[in-house]
Protein backbone atom coordinates (compact mmCIF):
# COMPACT_ATOMS: atom_id res chain seq x y z
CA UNK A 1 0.00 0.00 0.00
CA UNK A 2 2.90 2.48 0.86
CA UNK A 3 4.38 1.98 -2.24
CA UNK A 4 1.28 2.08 -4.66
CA UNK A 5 0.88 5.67 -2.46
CA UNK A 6 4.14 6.83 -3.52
CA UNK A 7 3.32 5.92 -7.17
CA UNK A 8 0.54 8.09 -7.02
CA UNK A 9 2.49 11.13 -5.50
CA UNK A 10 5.17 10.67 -7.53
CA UNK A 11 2.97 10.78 -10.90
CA UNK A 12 1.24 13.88 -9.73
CA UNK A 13 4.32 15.63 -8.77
CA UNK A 14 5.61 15.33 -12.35
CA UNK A 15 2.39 16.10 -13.68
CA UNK A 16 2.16 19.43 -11.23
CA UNK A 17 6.24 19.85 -12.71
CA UNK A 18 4.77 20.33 -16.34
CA UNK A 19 1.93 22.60 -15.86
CA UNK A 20 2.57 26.66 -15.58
CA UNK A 21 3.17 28.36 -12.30
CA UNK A 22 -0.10 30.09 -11.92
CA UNK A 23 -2.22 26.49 -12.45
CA UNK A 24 0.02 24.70 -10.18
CA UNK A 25 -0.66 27.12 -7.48
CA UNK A 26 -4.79 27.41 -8.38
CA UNK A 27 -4.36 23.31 -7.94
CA UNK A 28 -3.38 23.73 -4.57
CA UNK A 29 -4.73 26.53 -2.97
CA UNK A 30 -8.09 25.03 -3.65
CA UNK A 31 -8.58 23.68 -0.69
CA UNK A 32 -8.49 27.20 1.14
CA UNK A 33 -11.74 28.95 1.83
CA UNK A 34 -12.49 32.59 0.15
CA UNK A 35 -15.45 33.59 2.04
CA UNK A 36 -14.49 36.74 4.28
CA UNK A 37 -16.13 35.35 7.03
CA UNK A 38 -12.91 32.70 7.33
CA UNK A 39 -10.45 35.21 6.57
CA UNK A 40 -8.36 36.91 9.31
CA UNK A 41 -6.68 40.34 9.10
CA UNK A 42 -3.41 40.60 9.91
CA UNK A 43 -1.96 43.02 12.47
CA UNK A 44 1.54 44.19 12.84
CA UNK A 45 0.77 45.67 16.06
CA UNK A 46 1.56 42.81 18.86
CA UNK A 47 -1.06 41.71 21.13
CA UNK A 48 -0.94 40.05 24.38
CA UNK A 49 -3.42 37.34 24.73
CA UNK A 50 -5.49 36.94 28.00
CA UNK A 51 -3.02 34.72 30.08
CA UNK A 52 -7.14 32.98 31.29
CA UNK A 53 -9.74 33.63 29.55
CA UNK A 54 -12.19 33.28 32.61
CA UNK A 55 -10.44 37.05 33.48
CA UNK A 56 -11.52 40.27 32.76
CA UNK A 57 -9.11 43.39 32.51
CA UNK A 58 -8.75 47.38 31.64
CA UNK A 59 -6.11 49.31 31.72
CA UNK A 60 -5.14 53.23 32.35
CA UNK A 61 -2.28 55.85 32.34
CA UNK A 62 -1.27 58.72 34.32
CA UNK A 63 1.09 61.45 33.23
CA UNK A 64 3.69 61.58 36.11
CA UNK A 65 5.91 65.17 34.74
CA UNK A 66 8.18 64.66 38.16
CA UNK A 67 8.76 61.23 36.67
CA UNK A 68 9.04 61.93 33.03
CA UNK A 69 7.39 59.00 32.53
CA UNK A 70 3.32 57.67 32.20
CA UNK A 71 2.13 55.29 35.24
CA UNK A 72 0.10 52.26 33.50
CA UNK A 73 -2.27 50.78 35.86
CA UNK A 74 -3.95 47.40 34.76
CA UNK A 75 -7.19 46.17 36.34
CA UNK A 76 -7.57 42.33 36.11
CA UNK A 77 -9.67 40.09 37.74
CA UNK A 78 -12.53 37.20 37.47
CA UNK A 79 -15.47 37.24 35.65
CA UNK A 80 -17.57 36.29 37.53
CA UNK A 81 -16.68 37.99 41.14
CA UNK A 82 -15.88 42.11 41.20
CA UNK A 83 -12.52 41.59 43.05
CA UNK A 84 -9.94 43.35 40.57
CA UNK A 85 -6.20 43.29 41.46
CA UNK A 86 -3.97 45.71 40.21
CA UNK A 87 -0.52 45.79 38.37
CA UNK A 88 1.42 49.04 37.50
CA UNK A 89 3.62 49.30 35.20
CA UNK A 90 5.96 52.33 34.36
CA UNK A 91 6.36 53.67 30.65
CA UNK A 92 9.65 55.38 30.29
CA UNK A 93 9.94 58.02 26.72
CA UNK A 94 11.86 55.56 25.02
CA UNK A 95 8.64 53.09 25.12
CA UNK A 96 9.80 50.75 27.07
CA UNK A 97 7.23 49.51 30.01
CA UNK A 98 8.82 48.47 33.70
CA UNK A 99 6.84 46.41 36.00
CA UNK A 100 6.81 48.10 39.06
CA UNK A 101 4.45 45.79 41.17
CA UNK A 102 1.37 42.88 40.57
CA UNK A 103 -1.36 41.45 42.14
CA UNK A 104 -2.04 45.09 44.43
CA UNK A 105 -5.31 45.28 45.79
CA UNK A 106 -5.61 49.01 46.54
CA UNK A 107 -6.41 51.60 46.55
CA UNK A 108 -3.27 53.27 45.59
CA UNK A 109 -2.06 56.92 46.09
CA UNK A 110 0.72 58.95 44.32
CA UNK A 111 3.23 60.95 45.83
CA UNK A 112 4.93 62.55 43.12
CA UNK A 113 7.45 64.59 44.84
CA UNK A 114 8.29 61.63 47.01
CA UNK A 115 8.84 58.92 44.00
CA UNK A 116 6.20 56.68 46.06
CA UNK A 117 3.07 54.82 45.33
CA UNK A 118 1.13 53.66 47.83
CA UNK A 119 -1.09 50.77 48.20
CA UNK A 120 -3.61 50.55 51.25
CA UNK A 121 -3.63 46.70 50.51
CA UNK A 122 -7.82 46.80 51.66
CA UNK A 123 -10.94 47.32 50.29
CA UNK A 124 -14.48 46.06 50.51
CA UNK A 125 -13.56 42.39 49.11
CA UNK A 126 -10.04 41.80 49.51
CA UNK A 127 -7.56 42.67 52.61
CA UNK A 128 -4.04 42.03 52.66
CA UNK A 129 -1.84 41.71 55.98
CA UNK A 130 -0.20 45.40 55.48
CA UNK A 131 -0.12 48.71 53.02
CA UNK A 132 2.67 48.69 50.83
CA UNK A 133 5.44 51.53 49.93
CA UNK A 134 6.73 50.93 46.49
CA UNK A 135 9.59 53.44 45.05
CA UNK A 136 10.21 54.03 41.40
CA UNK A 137 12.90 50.98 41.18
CA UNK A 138 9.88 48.76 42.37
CA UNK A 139 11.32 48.16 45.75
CA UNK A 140 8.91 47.01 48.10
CA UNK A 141 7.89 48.37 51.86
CA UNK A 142 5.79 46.65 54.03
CA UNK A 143 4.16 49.58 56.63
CA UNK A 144 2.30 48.49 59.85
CA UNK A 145 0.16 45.50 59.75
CA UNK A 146 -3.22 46.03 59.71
CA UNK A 147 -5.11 45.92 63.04
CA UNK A 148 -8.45 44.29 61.63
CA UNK A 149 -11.29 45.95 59.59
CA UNK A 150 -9.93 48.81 57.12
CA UNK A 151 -12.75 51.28 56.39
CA UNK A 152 -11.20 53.60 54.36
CA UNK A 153 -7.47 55.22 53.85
CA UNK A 154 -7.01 58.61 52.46
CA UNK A 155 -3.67 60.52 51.51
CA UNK A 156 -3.43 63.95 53.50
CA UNK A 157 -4.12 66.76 51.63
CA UNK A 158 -0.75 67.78 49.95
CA UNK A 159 1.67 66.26 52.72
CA UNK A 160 3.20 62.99 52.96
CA UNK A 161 1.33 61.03 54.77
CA UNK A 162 -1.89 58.77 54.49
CA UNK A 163 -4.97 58.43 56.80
CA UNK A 164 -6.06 54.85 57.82
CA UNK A 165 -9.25 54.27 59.32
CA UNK A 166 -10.22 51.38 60.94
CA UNK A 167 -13.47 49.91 62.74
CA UNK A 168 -12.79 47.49 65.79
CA UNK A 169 -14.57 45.49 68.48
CA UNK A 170 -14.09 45.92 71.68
CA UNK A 171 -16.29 43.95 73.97
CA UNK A 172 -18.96 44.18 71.39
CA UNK A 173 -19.10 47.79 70.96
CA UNK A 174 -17.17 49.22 67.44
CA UNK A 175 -14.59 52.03 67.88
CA UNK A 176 -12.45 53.93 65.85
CA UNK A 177 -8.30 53.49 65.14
CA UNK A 178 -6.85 56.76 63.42
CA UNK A 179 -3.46 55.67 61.94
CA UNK A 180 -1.16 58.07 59.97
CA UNK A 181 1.66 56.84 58.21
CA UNK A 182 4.39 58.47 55.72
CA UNK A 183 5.60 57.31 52.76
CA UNK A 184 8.45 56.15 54.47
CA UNK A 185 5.96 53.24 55.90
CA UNK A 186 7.12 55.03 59.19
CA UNK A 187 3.97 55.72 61.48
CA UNK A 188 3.59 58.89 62.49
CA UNK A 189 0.16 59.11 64.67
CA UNK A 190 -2.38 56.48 66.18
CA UNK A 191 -5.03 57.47 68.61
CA UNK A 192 -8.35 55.54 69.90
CA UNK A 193 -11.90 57.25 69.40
CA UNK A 194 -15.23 55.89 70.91
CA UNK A 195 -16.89 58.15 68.42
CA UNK A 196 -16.49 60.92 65.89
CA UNK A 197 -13.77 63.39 66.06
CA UNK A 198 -11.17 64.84 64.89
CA UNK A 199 -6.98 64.33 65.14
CA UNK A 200 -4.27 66.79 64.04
CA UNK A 201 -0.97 65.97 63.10
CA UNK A 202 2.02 67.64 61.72
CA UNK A 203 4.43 67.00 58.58
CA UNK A 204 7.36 69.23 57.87
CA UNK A 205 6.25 72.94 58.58
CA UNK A 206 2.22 72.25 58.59
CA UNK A 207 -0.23 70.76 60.96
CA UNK A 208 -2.70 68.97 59.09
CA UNK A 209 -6.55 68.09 60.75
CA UNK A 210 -8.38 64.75 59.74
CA UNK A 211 -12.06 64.10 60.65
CA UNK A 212 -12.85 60.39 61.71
CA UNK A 213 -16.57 59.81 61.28
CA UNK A 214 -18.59 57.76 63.84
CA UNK A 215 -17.25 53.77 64.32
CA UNK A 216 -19.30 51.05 62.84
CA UNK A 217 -19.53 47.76 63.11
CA UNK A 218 -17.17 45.91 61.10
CA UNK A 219 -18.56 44.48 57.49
């Protein structure tokens, strides 16, 4: 049987040997679709395919002047849950893009001046053990773990520092935790509140004042 099959090749091969270019090449493209619907265009522009196609993702840049250089943030997560991490990525002038840090869950402030990002590490789904400090090189700092329930961080007006708030228990009644750190991961202030108020703290030449609303249970 294999050799009556290469008989048969080897006939058509001279056959296809004496017939012009063009016919030979009709012959055996015929086998190729020419609807449109099968055809794909071709792009010389590279794309990254979706490392799991179960993910969703978006993506968004941020003029930095101080860093002569555009911050890429890129939201990823599952489809089905509305957890998104976050990576950030630094594109430099001559185009080429710098992973700075992955998998952050946020939210995340920028402190130009300093060369800092900062990620809280908690939000209403996801809670890491601590914030994170990240410089420009992508070095990691790990601030002060996180007491327990993170209700909301904030950076301080135009200073260096950022505003944690948490919401704890304390036989079963919620207070507040005020927590100032700078970008240093260094912390600066922490005072107990049974209710609303407010706590002042200092940074360089300027005393800053941040209002802590009225503790709630945790959740």
């Amino acid at each position: 049987m294999k050799g009556l099959v290469a008989d048969r090749w080897d006939a058509l091969r001279s056959g296809l040997l004496l017939l012009p270019y063009s016919l030979v090449v009709l012959l055996l493209g015929a086998g190729c679709s020419s609807r449109s619907e099968d055809a794909q265009p071709y792009s010389q522009t590279p794309q990254l395919a979706p490392t799991n196609p179960a993910e969703v993702g978006n993506e968004r840049s941020v003029a930095m002047k101080a860093w002569s250089a555009e911050l890429v943030q890129r939201y990823h997560g599952r489809r089905d849950s509305d957890a998104l991490i976050e990576d950030l990525e630094l594109l430099e002038p001559t185009g080429k893009r710098r992973l700075l840090a992955a998998n952050l869950i946020g939210p995340i402030f920028l402190f130009e001046t300093e060369r800092t990002i900062v990620s809280c590490e908690a939000n209403g789904a996801m809670s890491g053990d601590h914030p994170l400090f990240i410089d420009l090189a992508g070095r990691q700092t790990g601030g002060p773990k996180h007491p327990g329930y993170l209700r909301s961080c904030a950076r301080v007006e135009d200073s260096n520092l950022v505003f944690f708030h948490y919401n704890l228990v304390r036989a079963g009644t919620p207070y507040n935790l005020a927590r100032i750190v700078n970008t240093k991961g260094a912390l600066v202030l922490e005072k107990e509140l049974s209710g609303a108020g407010d706590v002042e703290v200092r940074a360089g030449d300027k005393r800053y004042k941040v209002h802590v609303s009225d503790p709630e249970l945790p959740g």
